[in-house]
Each structure stands twice: as structure tokens, then as C-alpha cells.
N, C-alpha and C. Protein backbone atom coordinates (compact mmCIF):
# COMPACT_ATOMS: atom_id res chain seq x y z
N UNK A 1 4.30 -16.53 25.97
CA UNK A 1 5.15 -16.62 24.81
C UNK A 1 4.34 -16.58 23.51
N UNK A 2 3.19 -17.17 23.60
CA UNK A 2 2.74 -17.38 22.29
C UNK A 2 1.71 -15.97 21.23
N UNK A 3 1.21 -15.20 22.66
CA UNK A 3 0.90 -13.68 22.54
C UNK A 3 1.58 -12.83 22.53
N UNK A 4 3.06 -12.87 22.65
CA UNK A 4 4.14 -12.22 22.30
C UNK A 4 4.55 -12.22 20.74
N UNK A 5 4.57 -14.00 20.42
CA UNK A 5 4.60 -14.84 19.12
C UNK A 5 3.98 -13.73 18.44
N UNK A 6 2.10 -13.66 18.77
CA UNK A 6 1.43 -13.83 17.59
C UNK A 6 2.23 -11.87 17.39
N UNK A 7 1.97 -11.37 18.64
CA UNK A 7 2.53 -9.64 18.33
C UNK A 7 3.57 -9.34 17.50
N UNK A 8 4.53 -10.53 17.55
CA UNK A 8 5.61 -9.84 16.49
C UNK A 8 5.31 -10.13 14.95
N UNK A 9 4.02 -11.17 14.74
CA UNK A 9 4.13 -11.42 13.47
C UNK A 9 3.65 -10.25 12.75
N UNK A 10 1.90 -10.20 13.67
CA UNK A 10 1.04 -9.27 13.00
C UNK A 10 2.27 -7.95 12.72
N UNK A 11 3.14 -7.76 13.60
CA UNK A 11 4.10 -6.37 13.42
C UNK A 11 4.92 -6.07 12.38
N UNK A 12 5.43 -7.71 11.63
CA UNK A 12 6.12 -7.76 10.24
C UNK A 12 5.74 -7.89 9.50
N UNK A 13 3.99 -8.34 9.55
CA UNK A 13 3.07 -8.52 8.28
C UNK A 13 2.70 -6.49 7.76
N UNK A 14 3.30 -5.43 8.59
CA UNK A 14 2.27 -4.79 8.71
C UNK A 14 3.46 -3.83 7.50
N UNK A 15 5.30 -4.51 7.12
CA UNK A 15 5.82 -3.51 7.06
C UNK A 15 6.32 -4.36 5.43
N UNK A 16 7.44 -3.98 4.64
CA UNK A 16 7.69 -4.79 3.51
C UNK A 16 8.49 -5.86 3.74
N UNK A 17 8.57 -6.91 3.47
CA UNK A 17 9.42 -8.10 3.79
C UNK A 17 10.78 -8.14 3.63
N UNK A 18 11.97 -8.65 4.76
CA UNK A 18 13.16 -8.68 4.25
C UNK A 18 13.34 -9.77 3.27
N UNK A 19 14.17 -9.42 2.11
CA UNK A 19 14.62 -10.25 1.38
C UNK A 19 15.92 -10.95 1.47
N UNK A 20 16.27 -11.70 1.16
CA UNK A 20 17.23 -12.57 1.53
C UNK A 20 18.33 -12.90 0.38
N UNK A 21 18.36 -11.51 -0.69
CA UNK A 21 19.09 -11.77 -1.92
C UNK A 21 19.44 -9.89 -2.24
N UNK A 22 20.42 -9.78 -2.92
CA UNK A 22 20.55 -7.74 -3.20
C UNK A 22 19.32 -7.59 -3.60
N UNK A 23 18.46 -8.54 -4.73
CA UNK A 23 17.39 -7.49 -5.32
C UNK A 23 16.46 -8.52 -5.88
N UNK A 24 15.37 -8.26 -6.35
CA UNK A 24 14.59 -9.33 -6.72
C UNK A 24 14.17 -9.08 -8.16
N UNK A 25 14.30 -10.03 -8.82
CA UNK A 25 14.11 -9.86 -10.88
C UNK A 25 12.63 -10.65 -10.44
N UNK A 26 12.22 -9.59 -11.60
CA UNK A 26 10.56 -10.44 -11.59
C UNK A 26 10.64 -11.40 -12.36
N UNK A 27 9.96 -12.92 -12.59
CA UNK A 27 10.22 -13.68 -13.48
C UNK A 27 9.12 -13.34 -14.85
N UNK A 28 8.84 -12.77 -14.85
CA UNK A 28 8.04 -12.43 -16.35
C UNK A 28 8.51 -10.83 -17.24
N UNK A 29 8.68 -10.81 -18.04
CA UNK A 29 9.32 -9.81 -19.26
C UNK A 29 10.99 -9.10 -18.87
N UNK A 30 11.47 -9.45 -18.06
CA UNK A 30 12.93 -9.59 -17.89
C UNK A 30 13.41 -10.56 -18.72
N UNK A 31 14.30 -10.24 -19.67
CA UNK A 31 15.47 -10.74 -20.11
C UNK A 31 16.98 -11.06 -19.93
N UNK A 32 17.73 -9.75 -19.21
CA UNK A 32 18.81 -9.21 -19.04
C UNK A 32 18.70 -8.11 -18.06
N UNK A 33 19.39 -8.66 -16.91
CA UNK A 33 19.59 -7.24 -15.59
C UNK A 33 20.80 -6.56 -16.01
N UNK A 34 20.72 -5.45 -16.04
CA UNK A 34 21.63 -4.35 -16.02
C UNK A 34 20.87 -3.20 -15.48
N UNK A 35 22.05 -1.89 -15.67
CA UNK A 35 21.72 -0.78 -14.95
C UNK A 35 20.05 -0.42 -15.48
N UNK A 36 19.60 -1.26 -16.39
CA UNK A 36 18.56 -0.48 -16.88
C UNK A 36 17.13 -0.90 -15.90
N UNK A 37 17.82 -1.86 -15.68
CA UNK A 37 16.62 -2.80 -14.68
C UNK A 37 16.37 -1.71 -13.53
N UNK A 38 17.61 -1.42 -12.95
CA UNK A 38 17.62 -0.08 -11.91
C UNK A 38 17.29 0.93 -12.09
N UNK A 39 16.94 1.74 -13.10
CA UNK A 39 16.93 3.00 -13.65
C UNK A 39 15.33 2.87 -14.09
N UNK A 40 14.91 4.39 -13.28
CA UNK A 40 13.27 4.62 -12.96
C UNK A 40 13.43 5.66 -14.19
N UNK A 41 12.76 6.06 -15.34
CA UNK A 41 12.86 6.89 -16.30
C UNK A 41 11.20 7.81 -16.69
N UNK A 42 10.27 7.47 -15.51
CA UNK A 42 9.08 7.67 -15.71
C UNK A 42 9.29 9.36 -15.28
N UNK A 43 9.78 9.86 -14.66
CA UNK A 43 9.85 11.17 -14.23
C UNK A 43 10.30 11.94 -15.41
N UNK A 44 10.70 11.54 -16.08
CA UNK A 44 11.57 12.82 -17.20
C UNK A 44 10.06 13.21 -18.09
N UNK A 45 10.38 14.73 -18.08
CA UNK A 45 9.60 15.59 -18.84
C UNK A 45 8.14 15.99 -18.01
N UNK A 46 8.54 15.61 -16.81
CA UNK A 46 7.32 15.37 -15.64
C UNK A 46 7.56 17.37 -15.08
N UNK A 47 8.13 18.08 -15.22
CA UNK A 47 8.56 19.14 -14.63
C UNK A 47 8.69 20.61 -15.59
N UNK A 48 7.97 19.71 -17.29
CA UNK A 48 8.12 20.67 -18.40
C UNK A 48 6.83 21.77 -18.43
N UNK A 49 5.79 20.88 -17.70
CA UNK A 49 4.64 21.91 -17.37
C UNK A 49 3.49 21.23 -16.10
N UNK A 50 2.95 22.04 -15.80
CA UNK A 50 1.63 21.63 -14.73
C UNK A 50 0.87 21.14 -15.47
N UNK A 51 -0.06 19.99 -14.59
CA UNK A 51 -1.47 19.88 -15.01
C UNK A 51 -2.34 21.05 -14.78
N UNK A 52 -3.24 20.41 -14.89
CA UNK A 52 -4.80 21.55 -14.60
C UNK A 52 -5.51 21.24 -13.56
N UNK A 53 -5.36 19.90 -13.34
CA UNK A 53 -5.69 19.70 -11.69
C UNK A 53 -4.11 18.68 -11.41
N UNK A 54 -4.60 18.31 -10.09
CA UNK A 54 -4.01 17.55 -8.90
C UNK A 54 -3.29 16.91 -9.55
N UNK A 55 -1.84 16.01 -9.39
CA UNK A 55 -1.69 15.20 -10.44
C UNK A 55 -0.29 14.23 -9.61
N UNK A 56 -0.80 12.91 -9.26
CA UNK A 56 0.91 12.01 -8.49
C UNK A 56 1.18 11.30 -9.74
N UNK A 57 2.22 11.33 -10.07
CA UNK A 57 3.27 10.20 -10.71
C UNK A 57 4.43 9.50 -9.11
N UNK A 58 3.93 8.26 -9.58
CA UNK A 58 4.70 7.63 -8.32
C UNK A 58 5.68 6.53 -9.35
N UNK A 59 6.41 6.11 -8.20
CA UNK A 59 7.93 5.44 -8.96
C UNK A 59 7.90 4.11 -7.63
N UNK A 60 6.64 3.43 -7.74
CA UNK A 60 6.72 2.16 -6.69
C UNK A 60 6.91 1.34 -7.43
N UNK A 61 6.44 0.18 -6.66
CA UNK A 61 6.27 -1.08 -6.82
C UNK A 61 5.83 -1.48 -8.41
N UNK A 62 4.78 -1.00 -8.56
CA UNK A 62 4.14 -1.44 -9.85
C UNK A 62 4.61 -0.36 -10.90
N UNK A 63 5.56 0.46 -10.74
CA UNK A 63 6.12 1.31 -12.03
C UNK A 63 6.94 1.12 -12.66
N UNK A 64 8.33 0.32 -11.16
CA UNK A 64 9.54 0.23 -11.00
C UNK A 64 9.79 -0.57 -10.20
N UNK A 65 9.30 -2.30 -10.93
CA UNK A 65 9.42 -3.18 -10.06
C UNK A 65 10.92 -3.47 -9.70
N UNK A 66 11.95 -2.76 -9.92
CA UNK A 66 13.59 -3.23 -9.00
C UNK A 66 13.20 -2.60 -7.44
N UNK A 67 12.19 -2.14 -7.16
CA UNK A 67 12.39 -1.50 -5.93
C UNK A 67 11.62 -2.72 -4.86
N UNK A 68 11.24 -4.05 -5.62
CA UNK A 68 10.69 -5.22 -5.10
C UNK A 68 11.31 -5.38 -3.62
N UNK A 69 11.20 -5.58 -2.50
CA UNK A 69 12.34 -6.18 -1.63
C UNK A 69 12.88 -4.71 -0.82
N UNK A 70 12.78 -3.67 -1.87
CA UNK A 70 13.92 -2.45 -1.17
C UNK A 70 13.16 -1.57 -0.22
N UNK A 71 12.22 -1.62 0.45
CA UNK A 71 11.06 -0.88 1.28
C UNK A 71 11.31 0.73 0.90
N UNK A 72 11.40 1.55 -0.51
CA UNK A 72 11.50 2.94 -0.71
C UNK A 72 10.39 2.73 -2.00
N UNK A 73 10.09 3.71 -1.92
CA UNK A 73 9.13 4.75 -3.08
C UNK A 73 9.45 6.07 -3.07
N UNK A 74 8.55 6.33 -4.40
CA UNK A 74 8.75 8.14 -4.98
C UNK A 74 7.63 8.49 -5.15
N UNK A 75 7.03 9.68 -4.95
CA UNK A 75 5.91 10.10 -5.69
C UNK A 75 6.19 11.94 -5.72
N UNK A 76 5.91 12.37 -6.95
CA UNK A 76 5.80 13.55 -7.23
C UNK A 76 4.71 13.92 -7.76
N UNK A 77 4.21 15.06 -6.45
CA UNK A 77 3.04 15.34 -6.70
C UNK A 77 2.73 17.07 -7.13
N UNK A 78 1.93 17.35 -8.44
CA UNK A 78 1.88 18.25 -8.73
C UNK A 78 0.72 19.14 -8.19
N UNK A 79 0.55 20.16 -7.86
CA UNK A 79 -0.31 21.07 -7.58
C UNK A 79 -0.83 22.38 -8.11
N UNK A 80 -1.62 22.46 -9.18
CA UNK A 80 -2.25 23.68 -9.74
C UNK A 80 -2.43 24.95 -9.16
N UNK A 81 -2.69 26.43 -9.52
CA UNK A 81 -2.51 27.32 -8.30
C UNK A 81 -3.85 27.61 -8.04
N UNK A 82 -4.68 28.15 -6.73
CA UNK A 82 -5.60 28.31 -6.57
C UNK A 82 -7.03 27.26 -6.35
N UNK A 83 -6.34 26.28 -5.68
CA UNK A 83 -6.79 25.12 -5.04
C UNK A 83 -6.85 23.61 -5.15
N UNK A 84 -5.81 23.77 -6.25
CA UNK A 84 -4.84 22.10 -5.86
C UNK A 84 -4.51 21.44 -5.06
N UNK A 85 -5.71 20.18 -4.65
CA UNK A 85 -5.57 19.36 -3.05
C UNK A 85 -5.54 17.98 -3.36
N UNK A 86 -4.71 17.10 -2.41
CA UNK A 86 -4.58 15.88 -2.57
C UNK A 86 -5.97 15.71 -1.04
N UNK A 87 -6.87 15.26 -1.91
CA UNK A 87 -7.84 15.24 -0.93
C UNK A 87 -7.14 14.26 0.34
N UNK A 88 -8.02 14.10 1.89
CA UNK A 88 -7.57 13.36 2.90
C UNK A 88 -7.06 11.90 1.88
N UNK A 89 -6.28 11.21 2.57
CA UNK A 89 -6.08 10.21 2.42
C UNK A 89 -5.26 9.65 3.36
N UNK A 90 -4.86 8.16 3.25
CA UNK A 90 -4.21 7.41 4.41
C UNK A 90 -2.93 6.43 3.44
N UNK A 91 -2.19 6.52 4.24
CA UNK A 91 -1.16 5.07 3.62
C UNK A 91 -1.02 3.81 4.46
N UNK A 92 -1.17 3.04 4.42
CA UNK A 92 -1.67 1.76 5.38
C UNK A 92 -0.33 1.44 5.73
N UNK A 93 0.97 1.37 4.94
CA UNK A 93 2.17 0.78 4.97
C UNK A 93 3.30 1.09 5.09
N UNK A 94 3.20 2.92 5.00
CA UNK A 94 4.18 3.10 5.23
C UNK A 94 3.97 4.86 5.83
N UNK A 95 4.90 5.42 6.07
CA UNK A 95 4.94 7.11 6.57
C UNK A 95 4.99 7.69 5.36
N UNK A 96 4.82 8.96 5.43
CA UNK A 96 5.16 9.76 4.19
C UNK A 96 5.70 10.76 4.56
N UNK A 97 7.18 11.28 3.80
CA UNK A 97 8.23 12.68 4.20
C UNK A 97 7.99 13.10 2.75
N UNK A 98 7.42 14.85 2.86
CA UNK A 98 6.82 14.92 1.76
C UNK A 98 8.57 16.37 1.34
N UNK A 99 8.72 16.36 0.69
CA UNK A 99 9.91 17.71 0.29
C UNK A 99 9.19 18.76 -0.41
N UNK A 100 8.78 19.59 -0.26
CA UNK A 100 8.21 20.57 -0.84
C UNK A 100 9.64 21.48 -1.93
N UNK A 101 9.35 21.35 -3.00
CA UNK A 101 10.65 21.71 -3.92
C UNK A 101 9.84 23.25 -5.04
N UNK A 102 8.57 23.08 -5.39
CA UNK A 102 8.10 24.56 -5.62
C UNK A 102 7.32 25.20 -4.97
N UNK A 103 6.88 26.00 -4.98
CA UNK A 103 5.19 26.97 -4.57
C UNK A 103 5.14 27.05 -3.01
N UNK A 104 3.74 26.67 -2.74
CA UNK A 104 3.91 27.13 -1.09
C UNK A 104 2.82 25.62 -1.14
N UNK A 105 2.45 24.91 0.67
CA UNK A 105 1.39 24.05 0.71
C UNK A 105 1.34 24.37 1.88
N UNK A 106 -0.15 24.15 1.98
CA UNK A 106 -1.28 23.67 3.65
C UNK A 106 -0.99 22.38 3.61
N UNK A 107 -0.53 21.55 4.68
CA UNK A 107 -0.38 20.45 5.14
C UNK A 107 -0.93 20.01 6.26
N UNK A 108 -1.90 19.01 6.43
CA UNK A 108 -2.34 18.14 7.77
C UNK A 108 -2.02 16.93 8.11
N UNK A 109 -2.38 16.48 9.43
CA UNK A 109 -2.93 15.04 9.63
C UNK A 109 -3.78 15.14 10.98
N UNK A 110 -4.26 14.23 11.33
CA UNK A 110 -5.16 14.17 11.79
C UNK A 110 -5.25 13.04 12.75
N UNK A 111 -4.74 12.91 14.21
CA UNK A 111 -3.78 11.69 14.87
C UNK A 111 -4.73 10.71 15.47
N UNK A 112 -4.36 9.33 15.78
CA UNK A 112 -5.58 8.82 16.69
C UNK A 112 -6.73 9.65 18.11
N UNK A 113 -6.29 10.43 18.07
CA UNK A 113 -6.89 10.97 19.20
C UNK A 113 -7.75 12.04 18.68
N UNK A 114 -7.62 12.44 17.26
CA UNK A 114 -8.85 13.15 16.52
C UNK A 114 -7.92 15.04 16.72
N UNK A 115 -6.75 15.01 16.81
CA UNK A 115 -6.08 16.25 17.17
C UNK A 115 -5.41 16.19 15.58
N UNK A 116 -5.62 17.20 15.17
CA UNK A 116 -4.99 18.13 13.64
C UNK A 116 -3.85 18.85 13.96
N UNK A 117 -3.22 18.04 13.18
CA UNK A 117 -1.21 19.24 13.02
C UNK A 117 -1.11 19.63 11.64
N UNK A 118 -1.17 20.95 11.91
CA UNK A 118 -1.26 21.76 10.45
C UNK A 118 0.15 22.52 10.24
N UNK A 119 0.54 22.63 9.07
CA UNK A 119 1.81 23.66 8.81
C UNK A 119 1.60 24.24 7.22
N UNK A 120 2.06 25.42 7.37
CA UNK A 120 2.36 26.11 6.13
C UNK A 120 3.43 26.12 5.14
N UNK A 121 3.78 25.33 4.13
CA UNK A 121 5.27 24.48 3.78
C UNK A 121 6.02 25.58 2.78
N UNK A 122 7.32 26.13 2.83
CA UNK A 122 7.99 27.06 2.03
C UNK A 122 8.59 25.76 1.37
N UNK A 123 9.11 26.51 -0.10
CA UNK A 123 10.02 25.72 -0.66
C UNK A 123 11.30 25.49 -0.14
N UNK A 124 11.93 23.92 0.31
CA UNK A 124 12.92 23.58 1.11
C UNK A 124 12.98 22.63 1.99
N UNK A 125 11.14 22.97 2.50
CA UNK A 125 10.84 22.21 3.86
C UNK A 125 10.16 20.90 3.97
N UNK A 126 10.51 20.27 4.51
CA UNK A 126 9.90 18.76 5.10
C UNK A 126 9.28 18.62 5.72
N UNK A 127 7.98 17.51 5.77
CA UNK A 127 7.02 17.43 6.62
C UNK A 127 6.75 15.73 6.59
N UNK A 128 6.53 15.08 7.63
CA UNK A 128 6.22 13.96 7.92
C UNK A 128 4.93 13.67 8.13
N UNK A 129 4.36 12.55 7.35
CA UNK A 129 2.62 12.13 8.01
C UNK A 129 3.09 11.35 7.86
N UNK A 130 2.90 10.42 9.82
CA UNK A 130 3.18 9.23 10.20
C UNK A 130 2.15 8.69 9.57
N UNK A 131 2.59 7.02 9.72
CA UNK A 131 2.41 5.56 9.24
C UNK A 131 0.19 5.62 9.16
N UNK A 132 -0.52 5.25 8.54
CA UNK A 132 -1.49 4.89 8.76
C UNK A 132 -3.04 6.25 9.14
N UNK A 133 -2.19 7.19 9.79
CA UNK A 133 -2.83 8.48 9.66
C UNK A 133 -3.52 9.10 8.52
N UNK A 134 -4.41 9.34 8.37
CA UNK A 134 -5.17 10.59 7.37
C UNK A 134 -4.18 12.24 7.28
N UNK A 135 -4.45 12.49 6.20
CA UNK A 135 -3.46 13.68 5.83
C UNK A 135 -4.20 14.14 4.44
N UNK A 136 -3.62 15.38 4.20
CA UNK A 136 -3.88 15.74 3.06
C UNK A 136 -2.85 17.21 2.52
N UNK A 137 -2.62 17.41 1.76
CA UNK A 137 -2.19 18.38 1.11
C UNK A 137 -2.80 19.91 0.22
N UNK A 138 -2.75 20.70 0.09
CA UNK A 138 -3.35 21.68 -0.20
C UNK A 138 -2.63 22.97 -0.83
N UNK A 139 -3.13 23.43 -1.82
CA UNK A 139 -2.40 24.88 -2.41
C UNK A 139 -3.22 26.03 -2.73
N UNK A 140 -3.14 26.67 -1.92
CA UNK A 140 -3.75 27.71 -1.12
C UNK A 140 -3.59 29.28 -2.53
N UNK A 141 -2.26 29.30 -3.01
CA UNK A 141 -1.71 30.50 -3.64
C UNK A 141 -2.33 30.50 -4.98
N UNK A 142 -2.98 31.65 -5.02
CA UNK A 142 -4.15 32.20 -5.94
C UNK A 142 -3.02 32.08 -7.72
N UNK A 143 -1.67 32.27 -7.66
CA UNK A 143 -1.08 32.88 -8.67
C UNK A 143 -0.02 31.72 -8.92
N UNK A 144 0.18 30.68 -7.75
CA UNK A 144 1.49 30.01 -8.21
C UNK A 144 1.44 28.19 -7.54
N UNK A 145 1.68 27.40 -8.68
CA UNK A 145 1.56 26.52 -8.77
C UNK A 145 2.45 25.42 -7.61
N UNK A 146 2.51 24.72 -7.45
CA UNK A 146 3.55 23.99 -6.63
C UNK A 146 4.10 22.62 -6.51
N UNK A 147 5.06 21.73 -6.48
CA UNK A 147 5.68 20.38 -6.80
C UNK A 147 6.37 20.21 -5.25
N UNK A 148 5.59 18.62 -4.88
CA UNK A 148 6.70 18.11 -4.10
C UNK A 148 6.91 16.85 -4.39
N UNK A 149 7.88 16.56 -3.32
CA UNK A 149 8.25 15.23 -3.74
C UNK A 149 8.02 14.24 -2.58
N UNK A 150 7.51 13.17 -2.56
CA UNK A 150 7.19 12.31 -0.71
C UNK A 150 7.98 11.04 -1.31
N UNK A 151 8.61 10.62 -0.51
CA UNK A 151 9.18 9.12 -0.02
C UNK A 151 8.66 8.73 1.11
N UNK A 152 8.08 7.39 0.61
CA UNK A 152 7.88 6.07 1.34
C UNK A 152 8.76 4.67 2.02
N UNK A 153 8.47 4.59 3.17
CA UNK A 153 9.37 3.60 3.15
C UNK A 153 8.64 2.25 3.06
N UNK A 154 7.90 2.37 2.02
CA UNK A 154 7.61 0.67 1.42
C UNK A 154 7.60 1.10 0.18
N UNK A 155 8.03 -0.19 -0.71
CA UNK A 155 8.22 -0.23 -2.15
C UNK A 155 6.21 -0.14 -2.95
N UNK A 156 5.05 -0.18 -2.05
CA UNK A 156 3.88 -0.17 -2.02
C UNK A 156 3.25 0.47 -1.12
N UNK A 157 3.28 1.63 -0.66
CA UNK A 157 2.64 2.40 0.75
C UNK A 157 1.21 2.20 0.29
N UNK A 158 0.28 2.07 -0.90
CA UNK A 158 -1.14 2.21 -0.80
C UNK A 158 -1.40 3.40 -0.42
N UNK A 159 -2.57 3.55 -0.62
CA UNK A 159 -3.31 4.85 -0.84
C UNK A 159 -4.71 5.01 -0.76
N UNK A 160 -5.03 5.23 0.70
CA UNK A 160 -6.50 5.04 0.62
C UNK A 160 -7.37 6.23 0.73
N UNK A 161 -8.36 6.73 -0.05
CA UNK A 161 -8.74 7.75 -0.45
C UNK A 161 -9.99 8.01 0.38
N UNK A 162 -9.96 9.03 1.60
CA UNK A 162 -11.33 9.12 2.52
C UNK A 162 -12.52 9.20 1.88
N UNK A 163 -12.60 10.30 1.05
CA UNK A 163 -13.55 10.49 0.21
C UNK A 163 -14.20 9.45 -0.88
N UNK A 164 -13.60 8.74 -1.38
CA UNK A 164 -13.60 7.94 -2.16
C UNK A 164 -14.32 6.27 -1.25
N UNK A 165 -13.58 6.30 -0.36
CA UNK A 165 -13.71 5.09 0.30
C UNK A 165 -14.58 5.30 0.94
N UNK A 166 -15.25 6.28 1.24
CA UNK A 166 -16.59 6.67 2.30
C UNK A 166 -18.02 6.66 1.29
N UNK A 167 -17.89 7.36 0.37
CA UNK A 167 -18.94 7.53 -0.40
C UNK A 167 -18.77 7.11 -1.91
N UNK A 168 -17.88 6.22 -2.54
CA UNK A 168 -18.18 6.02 -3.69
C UNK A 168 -17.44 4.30 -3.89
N UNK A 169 -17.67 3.79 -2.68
CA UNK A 169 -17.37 2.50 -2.43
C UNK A 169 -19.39 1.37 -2.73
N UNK A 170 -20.45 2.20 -2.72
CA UNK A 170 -21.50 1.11 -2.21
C UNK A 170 -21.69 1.20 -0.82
N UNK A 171 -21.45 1.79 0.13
CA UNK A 171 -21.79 2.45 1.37
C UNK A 171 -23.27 2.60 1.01
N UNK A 172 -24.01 2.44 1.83
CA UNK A 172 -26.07 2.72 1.91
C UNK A 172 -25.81 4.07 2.12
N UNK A 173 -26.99 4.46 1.30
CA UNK A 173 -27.27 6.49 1.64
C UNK A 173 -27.92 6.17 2.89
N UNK A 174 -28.77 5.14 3.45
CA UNK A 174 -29.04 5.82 4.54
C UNK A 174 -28.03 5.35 5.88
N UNK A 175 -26.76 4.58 5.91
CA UNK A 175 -25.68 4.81 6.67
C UNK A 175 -24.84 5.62 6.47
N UNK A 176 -24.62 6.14 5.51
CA UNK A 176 -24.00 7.39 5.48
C UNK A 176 -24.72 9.06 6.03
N UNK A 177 -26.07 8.95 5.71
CA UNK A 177 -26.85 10.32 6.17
C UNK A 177 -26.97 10.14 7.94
N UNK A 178 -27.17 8.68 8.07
CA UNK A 178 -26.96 8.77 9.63
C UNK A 178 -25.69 8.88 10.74
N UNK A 179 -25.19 8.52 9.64
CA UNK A 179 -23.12 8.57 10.31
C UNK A 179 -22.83 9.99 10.36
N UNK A 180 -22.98 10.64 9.49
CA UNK A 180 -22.63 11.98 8.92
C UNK A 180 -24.04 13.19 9.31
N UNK A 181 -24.96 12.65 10.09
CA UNK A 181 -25.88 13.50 10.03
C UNK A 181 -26.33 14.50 9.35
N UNK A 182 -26.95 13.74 8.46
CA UNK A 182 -27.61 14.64 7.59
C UNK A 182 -28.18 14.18 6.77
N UNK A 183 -29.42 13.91 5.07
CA UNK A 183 -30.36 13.45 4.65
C UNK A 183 -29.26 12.56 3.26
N UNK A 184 -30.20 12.42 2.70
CA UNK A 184 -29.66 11.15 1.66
C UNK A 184 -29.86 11.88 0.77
N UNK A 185 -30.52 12.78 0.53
CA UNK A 185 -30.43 13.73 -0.64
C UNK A 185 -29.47 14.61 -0.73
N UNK A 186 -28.53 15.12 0.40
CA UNK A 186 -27.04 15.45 0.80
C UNK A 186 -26.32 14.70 0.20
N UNK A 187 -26.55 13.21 0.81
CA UNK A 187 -25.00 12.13 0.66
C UNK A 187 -25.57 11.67 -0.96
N UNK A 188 -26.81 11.91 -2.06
CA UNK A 188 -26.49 11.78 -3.15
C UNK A 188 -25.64 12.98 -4.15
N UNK A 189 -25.93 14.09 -3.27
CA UNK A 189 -24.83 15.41 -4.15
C UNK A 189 -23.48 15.01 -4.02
N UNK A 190 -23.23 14.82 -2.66
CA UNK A 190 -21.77 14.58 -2.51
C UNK A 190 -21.00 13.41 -3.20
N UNK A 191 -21.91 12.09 -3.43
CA UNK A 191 -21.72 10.81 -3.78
C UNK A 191 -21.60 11.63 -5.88
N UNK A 192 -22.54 12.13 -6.04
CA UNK A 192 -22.60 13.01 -7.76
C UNK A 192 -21.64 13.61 -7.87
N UNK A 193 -20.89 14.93 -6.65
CA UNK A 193 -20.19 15.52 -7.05
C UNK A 193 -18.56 14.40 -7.10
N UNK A 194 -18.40 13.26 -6.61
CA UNK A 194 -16.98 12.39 -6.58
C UNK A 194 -17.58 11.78 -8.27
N UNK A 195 -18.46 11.43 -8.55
CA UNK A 195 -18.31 10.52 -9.65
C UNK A 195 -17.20 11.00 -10.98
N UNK A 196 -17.10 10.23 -11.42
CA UNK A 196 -15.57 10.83 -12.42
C UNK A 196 -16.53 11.64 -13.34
N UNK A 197 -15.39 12.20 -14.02
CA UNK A 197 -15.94 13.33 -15.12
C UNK A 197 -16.02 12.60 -16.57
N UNK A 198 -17.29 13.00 -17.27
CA UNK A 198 -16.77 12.07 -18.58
C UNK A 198 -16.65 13.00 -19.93
């Protein structure tokens, strides 16, 4: 019973909590709930032009705290033409159903067993990267730009960045040249080429 116990906890710690009320008001800079409390307004004018690179506007937790309690998110992600990629990444908390609404995308993931499911996404189509998996996104078309849209089902899915988290965390060059086989004068280009731009 009690290894059963501990299995179901770790299983509800892993997803967003039920709440026990319609919605949750944050207690700091709320005044007055109304429709406005509900109403996400960060998207408008998000669709008037592309960036120049990669670009998510998300509508979670910390944008649009009414979605506290409601296990959904938004993120619209833009893609430049001629190699606009949401490098690998992982969501710890939740799946991602991505809607492809312009352009064309390369889509992966990459499953516990180290097997890659790839698809080529038209505008229309849906694609799922389960819970906790690595994935990434990609825009392949030399001439035309592309927008989708992914829902989460946590009000916080997180976002953990392979690249980022591998080599520009404080990782040792020489556990990384030995993980990755290859010299430390490698894993300092690669570690140079992530550093931000100034």
C-alpha cells in the first residue's frame, strides 16, 4: 500500500494541481475581477510582421496569471524563412500540440528509446510532442516564413533548452569533450557560438 501511496503522489506532483475554487485571483496588484482579469491581450499586433530570427510569445502562467489552477497555455511561435529553428528542447510538464497556421515546418522528437519521429507540417496540420520528450521545430523554406500555434496542458509547461542546458549551464569542458567525444577546444566554439549576442 504504501509504494502504491508514494506512486500516486510522485504522479500528481508531476502534473498542475486541482483547484478547489472556478479560478484563482493572485493576491498582489488585483483590484477588481472582471472579464479583464480573463482576457490575454499580449497577442495583438503579434501577426503584423516577422521577426528576423526565431521568436515564442507565450500566454502562461507568468503572462496571464487567470490561467493559475486551469492546466492550459498558448505559445505562438514565429519562424523566419530559410532556417528558423526552435532548437531541441523538452517540456517537463506538460505535451505540446503544435497547429501549424502559416508556411511549411520539419518537426521531431526523439522517444525514450533514442528512435526519431519526423514529419513535414502543411498549413492546417497538427502534431503532438509527448510529455517530457526532446523535440524541436524547423523551417526549411528558402522564400517563406511560418507561424504556429502549441497548447499546453499546464498553465507552466517549462522549457528546457538542450543546447543551452548542456553547454552554457557551467558543465566542465573536459566532461563535455569526453561525453561528446571530442576536444575542449570544440566544446569552447560551440560553448562561443551559444553565448548571447551583444
Amino acid at each position: 500500500m504504501l509504494v502504491l501511496a508514494l506512486a500516486m503522489t510522485n504522479r500528481a506532483l508531476a502534473s498542475d494541481p486541482d483547484i478547489l475554487s472556478d479560478f484563482i485571483v493572485p493576491t498582489t496588484n488585483i483590484t477588481k475581477v472582471d472579464g479583464t482579469f480573463f482576457t490575454y491581450t499580449g497577442f495583438r499586433g503579434l501577426f503584423d510582421g516577422l521577426p528576423k530570427t526565431f521568436k515564442v510569445t507565450k500566454a502562461a502562467l507568468t503572462e496571464f496569471p487567470a490561467l493559475d489552477g486551469q492546466s492550459v497555455s498558448y505559445a505562438v511561435l514565429q519562424f523566419p524563412a530559410n532556417g528558423g529553428v526552435n532548437p531541441p528542447h523538452t517540456h517537463p510538464r506538460s505535451a505540446e500540440l503544435l497547429f501549424l497556421v502559416a508556411g511549411s515546418l520539419d518537426v521531431g522528437f526523439v522517444d525514450t528509446k533514442n528512435v526519431l519521429y519526423t514529419q513535414k507540417l502543411q498549413v492546417g496540420d497538427i502534431f503532438v510532442f509527448p510529455k517530457g520528450l526532446v523535440h524541436y521545430q524547423y523551417n526549411s523554406q528558402p522564400d517563406m516564413s511560418a507561424i504556429a500555434v502549441s497548447a499546453f496542458g499546464s498553465a507552466n509547461a517549462g522549457t528546457v533548452s538542450v543546447p543551452l542546458s548542456v553547454f552554457a549551464t557551467g558543465i566542465d569542458d573536459e566532461i563535455l569533450a569526453k561525453s561528446f567525444k571530442t576536444n575542449v577546444h570544440t566544446i569552447k566554439k560551440i560553448k562561443a557560438g551559444l553565448a548571447p549576442q551583444k
